[in-house]
N, C-alpha and C. Protein backbone atom coordinates (compact mmCIF):
# COMPACT_ATOMS: atom_id res chain seq x y z
N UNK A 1 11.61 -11.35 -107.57
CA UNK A 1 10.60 -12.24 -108.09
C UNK A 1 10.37 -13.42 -107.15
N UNK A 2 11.15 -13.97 -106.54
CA UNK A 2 11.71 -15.08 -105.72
C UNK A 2 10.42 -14.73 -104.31
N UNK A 3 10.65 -13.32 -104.08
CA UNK A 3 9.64 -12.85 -102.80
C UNK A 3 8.07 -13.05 -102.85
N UNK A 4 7.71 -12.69 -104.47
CA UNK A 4 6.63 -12.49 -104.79
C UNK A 4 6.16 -14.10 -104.71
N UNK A 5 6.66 -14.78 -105.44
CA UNK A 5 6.47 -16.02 -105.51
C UNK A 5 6.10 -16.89 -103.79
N UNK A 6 7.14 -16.60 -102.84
CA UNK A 6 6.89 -17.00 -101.81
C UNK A 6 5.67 -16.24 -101.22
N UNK A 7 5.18 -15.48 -101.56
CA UNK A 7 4.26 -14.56 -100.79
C UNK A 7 2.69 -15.17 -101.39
N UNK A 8 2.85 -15.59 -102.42
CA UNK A 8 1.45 -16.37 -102.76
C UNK A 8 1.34 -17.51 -102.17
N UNK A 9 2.19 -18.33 -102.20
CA UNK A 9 2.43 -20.05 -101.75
C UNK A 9 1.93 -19.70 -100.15
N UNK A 10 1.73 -18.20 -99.58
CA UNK A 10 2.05 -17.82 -97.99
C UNK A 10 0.34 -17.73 -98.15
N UNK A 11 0.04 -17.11 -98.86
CA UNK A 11 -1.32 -16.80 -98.89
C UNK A 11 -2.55 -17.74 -99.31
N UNK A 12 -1.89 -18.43 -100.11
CA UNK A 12 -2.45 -19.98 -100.42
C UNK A 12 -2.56 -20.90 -99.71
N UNK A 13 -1.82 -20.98 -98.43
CA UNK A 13 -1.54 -21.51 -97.46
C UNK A 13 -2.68 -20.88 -96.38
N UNK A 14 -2.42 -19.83 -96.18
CA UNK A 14 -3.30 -19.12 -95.17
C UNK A 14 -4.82 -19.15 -95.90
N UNK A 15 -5.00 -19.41 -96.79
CA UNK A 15 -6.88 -19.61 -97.52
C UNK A 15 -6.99 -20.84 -97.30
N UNK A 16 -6.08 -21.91 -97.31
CA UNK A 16 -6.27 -23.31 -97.48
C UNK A 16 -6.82 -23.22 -95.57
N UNK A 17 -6.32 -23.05 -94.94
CA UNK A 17 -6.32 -23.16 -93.38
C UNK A 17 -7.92 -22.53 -93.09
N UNK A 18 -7.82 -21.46 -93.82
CA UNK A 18 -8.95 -20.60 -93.28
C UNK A 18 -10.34 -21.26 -93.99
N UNK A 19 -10.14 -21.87 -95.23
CA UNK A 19 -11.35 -22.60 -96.07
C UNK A 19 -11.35 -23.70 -94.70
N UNK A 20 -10.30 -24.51 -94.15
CA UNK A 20 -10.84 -26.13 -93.36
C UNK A 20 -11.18 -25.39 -91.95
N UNK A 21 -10.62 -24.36 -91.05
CA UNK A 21 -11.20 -24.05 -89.70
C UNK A 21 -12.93 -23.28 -89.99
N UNK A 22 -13.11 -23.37 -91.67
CA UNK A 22 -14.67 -22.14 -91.76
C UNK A 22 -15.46 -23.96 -91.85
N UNK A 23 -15.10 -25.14 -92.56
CA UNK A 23 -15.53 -25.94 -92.65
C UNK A 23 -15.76 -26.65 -91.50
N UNK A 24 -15.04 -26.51 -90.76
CA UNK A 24 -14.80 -27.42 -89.27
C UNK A 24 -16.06 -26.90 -88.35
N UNK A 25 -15.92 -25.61 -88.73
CA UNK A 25 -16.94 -24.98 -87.75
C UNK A 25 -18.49 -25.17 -88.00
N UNK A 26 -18.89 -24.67 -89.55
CA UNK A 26 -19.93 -25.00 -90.23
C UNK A 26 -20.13 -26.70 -89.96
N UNK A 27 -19.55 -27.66 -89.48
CA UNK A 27 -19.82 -29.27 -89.29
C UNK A 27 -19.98 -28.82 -87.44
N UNK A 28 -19.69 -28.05 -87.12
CA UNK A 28 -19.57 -27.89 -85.51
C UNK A 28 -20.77 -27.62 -85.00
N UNK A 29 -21.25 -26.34 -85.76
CA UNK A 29 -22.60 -26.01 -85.46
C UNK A 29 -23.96 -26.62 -85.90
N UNK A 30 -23.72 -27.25 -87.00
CA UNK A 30 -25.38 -28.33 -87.38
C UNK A 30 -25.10 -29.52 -86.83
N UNK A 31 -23.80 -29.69 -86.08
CA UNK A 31 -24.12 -31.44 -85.82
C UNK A 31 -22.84 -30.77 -83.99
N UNK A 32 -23.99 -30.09 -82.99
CA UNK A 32 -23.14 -30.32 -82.12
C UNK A 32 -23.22 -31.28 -81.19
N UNK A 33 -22.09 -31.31 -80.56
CA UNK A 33 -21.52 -32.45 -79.60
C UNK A 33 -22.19 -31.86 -78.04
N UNK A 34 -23.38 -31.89 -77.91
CA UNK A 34 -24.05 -31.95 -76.65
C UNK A 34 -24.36 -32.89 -76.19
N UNK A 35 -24.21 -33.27 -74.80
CA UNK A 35 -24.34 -34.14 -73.70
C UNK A 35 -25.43 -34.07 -72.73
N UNK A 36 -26.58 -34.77 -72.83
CA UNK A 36 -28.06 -34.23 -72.10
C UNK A 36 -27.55 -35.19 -71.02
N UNK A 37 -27.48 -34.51 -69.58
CA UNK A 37 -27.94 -35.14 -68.28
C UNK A 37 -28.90 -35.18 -67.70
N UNK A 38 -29.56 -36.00 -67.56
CA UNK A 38 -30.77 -36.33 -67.56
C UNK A 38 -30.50 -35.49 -65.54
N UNK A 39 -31.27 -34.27 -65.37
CA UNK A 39 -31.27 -33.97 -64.29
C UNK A 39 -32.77 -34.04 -63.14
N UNK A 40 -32.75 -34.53 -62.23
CA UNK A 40 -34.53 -34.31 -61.88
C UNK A 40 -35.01 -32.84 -61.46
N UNK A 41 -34.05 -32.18 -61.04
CA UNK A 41 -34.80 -30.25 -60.80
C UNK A 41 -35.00 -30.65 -62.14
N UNK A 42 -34.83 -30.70 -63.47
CA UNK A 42 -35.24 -30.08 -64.76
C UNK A 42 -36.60 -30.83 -64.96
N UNK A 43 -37.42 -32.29 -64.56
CA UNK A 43 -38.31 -32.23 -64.40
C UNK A 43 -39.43 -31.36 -63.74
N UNK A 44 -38.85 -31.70 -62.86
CA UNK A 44 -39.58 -30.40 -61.42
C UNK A 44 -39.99 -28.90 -62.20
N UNK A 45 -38.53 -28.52 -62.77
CA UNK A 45 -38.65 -27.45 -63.32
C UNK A 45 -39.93 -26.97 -64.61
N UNK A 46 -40.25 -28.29 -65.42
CA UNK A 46 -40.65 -28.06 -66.52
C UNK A 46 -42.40 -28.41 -66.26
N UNK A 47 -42.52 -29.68 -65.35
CA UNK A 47 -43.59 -29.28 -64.39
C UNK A 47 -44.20 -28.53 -64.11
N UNK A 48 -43.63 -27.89 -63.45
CA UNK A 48 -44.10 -26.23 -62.03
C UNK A 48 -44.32 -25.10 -63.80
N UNK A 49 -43.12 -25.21 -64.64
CA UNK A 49 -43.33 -23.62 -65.80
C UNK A 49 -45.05 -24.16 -66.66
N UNK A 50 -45.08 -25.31 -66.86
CA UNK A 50 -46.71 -25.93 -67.83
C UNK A 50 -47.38 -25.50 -66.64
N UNK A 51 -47.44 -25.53 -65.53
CA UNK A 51 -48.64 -25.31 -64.44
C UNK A 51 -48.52 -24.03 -64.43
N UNK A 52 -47.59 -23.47 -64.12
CA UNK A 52 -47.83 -21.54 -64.35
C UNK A 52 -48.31 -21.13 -65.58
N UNK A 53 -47.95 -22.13 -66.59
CA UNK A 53 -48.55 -21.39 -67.88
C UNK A 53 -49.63 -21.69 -68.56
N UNK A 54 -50.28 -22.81 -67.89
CA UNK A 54 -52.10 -23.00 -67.72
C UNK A 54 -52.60 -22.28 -66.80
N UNK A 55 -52.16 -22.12 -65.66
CA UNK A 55 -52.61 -20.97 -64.74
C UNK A 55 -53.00 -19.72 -65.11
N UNK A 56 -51.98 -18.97 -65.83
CA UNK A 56 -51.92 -17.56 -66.47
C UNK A 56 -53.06 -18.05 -67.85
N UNK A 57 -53.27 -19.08 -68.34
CA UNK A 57 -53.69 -19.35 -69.99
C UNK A 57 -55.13 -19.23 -69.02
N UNK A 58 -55.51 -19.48 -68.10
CA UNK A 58 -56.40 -19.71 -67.57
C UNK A 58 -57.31 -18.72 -67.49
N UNK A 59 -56.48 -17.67 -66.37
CA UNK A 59 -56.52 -16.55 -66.07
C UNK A 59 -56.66 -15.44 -67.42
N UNK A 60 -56.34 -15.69 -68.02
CA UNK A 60 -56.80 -14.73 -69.12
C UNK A 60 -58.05 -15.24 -69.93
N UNK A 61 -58.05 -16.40 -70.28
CA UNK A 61 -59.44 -16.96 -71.26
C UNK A 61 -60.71 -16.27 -69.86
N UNK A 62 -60.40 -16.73 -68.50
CA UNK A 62 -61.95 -16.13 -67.82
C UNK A 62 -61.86 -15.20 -67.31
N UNK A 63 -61.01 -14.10 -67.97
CA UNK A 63 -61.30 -12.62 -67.99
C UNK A 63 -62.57 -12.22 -68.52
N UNK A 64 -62.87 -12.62 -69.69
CA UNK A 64 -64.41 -12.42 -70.60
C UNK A 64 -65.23 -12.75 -70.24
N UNK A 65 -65.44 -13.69 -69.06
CA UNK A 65 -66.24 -14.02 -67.93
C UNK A 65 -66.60 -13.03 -66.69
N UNK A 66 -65.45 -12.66 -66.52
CA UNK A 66 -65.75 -11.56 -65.25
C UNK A 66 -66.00 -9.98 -66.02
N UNK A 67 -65.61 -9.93 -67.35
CA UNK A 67 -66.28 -8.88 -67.86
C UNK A 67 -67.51 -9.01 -69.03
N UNK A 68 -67.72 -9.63 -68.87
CA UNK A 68 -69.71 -9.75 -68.88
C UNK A 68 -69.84 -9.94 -70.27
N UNK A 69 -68.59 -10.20 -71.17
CA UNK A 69 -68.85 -10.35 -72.87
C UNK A 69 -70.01 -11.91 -73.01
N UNK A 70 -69.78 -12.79 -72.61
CA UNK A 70 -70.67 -13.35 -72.63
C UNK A 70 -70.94 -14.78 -70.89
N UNK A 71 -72.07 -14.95 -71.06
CA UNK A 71 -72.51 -15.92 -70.13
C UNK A 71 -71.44 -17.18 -69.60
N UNK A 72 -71.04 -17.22 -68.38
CA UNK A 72 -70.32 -18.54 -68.48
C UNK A 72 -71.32 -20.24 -68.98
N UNK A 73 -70.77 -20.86 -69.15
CA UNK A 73 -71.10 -21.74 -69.96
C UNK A 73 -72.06 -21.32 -71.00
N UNK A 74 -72.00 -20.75 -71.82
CA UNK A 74 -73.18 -20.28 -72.68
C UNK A 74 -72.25 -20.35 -74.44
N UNK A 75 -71.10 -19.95 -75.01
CA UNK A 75 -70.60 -20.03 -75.65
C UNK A 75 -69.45 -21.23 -76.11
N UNK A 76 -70.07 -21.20 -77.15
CA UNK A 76 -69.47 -22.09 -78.09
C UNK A 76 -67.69 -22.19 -78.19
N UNK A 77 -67.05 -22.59 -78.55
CA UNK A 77 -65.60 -22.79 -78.46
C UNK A 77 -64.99 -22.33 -77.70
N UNK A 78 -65.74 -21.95 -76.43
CA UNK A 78 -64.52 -21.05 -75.01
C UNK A 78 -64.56 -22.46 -74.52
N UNK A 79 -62.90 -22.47 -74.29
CA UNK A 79 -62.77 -23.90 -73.16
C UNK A 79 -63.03 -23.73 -71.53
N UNK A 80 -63.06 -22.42 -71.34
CA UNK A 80 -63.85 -22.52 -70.28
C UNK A 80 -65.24 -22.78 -69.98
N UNK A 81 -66.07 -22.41 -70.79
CA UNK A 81 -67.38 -22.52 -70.91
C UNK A 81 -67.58 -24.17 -71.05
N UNK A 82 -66.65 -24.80 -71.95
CA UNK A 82 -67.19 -26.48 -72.16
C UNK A 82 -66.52 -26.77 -70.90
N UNK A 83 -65.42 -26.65 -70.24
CA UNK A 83 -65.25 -27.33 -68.81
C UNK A 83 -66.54 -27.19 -68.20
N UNK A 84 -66.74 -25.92 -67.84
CA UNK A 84 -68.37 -25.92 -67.27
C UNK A 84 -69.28 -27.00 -67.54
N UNK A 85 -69.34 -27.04 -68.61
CA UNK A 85 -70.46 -27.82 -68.82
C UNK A 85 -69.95 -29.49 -69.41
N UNK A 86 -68.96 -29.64 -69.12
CA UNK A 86 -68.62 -30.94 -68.94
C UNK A 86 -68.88 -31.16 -67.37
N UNK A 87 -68.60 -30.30 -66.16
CA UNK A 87 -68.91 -30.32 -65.28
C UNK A 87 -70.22 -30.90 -64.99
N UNK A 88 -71.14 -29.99 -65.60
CA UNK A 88 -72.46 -29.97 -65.76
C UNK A 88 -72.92 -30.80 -65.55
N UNK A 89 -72.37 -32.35 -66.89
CA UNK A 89 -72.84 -33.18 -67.16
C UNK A 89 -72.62 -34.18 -66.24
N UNK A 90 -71.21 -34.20 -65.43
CA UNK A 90 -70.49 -35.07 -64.78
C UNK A 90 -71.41 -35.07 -63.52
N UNK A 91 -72.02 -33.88 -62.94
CA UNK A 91 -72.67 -33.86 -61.45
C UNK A 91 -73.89 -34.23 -61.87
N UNK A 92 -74.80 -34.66 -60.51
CA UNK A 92 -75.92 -35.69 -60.44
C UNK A 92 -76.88 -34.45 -60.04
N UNK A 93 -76.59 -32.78 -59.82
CA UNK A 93 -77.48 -31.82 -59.68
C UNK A 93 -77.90 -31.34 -61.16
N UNK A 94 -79.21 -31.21 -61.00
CA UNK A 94 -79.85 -30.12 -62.57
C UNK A 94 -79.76 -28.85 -62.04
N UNK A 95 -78.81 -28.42 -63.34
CA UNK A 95 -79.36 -26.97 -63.12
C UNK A 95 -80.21 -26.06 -64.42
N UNK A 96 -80.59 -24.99 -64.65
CA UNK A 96 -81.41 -24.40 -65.03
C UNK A 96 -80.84 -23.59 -65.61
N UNK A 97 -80.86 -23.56 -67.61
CA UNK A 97 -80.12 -23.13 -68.02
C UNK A 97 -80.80 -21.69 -68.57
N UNK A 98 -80.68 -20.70 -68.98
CA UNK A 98 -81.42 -19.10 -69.61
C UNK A 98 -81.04 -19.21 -71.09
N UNK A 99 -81.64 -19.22 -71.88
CA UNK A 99 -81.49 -19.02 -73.06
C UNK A 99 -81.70 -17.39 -73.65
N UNK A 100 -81.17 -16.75 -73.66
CA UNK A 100 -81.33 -15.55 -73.93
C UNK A 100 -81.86 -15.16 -75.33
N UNK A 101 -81.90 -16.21 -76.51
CA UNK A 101 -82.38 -15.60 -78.07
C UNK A 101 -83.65 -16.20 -78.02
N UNK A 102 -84.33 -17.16 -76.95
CA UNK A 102 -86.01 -17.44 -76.96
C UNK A 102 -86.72 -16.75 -76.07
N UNK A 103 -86.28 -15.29 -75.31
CA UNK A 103 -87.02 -14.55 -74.52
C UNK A 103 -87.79 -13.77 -75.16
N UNK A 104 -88.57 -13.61 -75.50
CA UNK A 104 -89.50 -12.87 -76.29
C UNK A 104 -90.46 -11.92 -75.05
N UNK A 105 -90.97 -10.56 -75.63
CA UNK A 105 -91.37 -9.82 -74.84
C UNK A 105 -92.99 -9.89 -75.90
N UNK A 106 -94.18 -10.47 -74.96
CA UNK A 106 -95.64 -10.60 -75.32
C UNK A 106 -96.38 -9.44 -75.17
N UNK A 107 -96.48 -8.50 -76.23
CA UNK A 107 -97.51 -7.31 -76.51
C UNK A 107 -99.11 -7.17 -76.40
């Protein structure tokens, strides 16, 4: 009886340990102890990845440009199309715009 008895107090022991190292950890991981060094490659770095990834954002929005879905500067919410024509506005040349839904063909 004497065994049995010690064998719970053993196991009670070993849950008590295992409940505070599951608690320790669960406080470890939502509140960790990281140290930011402020490094300058990681500027550089984060720099150069936003410029590759306007580059490529770029490169894909004036795909629909080089495949003929619609007119450059001619559509509404393409940000390429309003750069254009912020351009547009910014230079001191006129240019000559096509309206394609007032072409009418005279019978």
């Amino acid at each position: 009886m004497n065994f049995f008895k010690n064998a719970v107090y053993v196991l009670v022991f070993i849950n008590l340990v295992s409940l505070g190292f599951n608690g320790w950890m669960y406080k470890e991981l939502h509140e960790p102890d990281i140290i930011m060094a402020s490094d300058p490659a990681l500027q550089t770095l984060i720099q150069e990845s936003r410029a590759r990834d306007t580059h490529i954002l770029k490169a894909i929005l004036l795909t629909h440009h080089r495949l003929g879905i619609h007119l450059p500067g001619q559509q509404d919410m393409c940000p390429a199309c309003e750069e254009i024509r912020e351009q547009a506005k910014d230079s001191s040349t006129k240019t000559i715009s096509i309206n394609e839904n007032h072409m009418h063909s005279r019978e």
